[in-house]
C-alpha atoms as a PDB file:
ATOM      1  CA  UNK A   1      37.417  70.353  10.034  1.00  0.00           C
ATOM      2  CA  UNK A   2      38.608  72.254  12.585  1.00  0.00           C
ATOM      3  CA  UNK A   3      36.389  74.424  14.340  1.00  0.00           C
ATOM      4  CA  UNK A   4      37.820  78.344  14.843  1.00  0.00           C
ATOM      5  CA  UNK A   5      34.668  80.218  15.670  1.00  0.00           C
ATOM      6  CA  UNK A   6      33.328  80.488  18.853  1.00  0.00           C
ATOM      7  CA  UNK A   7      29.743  81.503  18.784  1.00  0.00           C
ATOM      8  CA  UNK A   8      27.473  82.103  22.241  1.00  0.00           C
ATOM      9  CA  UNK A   9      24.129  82.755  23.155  1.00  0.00           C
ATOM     10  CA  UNK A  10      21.618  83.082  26.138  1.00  0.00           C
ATOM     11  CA  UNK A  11      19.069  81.075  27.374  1.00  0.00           C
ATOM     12  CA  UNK A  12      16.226  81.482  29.869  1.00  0.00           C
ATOM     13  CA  UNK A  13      15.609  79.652  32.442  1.00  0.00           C
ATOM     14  CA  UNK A  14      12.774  77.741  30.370  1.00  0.00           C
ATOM     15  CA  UNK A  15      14.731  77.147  27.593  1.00  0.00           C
ATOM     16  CA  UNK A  16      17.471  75.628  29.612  1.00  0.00           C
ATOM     17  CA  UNK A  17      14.965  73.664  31.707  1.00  0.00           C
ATOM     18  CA  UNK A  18      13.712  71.792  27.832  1.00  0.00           C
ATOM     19  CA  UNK A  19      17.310  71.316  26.799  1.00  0.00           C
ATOM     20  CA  UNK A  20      18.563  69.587  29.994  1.00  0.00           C
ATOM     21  CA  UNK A  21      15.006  67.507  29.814  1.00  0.00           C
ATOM     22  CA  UNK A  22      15.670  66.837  26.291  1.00  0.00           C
ATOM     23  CA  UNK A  23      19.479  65.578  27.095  1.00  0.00           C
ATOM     24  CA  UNK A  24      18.270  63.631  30.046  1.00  0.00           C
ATOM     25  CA  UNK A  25      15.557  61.983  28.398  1.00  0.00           C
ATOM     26  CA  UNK A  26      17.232  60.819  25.006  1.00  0.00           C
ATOM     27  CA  UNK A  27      20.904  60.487  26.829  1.00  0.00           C
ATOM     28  CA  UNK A  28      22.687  63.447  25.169  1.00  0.00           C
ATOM     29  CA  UNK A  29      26.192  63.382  26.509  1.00  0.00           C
ATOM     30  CA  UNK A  30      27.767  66.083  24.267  1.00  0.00           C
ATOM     31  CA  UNK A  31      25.571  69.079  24.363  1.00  0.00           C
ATOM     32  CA  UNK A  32      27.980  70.632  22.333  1.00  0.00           C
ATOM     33  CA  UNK A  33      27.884  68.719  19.636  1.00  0.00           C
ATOM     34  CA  UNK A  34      23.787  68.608  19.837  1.00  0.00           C
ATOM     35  CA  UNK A  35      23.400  72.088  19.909  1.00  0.00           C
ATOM     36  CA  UNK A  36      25.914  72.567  16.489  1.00  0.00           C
ATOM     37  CA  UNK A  37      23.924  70.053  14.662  1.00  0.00           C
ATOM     38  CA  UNK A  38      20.519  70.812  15.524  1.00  0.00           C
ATOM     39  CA  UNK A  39      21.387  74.605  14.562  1.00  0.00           C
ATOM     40  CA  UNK A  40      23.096  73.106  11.349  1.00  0.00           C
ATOM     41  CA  UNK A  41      20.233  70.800  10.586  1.00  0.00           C
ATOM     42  CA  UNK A  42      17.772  73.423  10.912  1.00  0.00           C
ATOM     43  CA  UNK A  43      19.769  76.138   8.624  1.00  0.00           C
ATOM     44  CA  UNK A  44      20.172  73.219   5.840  1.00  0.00           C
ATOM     45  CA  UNK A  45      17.044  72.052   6.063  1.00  0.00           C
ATOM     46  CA  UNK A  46      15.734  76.119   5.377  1.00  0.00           C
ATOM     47  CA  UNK A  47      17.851  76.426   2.551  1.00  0.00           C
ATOM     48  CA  UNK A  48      16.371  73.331   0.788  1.00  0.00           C
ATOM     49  CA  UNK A  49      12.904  74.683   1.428  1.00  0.00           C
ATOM     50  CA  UNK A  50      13.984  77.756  -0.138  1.00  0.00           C
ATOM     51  CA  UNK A  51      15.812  76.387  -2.641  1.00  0.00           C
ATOM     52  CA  UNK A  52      15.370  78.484  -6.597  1.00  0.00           C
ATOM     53  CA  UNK A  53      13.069  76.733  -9.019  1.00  0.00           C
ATOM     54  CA  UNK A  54      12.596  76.792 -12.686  1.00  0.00           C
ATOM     55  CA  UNK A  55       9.615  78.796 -12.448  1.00  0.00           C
ATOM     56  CA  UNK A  56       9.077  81.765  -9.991  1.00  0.00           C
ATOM     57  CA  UNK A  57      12.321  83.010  -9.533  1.00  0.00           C
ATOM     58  CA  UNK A  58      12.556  85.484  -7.039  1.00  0.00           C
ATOM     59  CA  UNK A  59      15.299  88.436  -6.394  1.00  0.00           C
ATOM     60  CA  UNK A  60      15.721  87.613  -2.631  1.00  0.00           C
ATOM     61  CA  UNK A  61      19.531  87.302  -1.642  1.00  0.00           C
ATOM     62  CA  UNK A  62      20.638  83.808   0.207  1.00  0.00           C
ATOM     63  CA  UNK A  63      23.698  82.529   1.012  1.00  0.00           C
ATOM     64  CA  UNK A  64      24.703  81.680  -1.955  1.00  0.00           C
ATOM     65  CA  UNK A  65      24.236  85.704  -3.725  1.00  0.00           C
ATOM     66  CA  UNK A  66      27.478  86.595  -2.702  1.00  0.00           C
ATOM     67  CA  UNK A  67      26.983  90.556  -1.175  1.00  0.00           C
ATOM     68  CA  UNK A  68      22.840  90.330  -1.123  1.00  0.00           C
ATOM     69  CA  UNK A  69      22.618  93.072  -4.134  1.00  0.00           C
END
């Protein structure tokens, strides 16, 4: 798919000093790409932990609620 949102944020000077360790260490030539999947990953692997169950259903709005109400 083709990607049409640009999205940026801000680091400090820590943060940037991990993810050029990270990159370095485990040879991460597309920082791009790492940075889109690890956010990705980590939404994904939220939803499944908040996945609805049979019993216990809960009003709180998620992505999938459509407006939140």
């Amino acid at each position: 798919m083709k990607r049409i949102h640009r999205q940026s944020f801000m680091l400090n000077s820590r943060e940037m000093k991990a993810i050029n360790r990270y990159c370095e260490k485990y040879s991460v030539s597309n920082r791009s790409r790492f940075m889109r999947e690890t956010i990705v990953t980590a939404i994904l692997k939220k939803f499944d932990e908040d996945h609805p169950t049979l019993f216990g259903l809960d009003d709180k709005p998620n992505l999938f609620s459509g407006s939140g109400n």
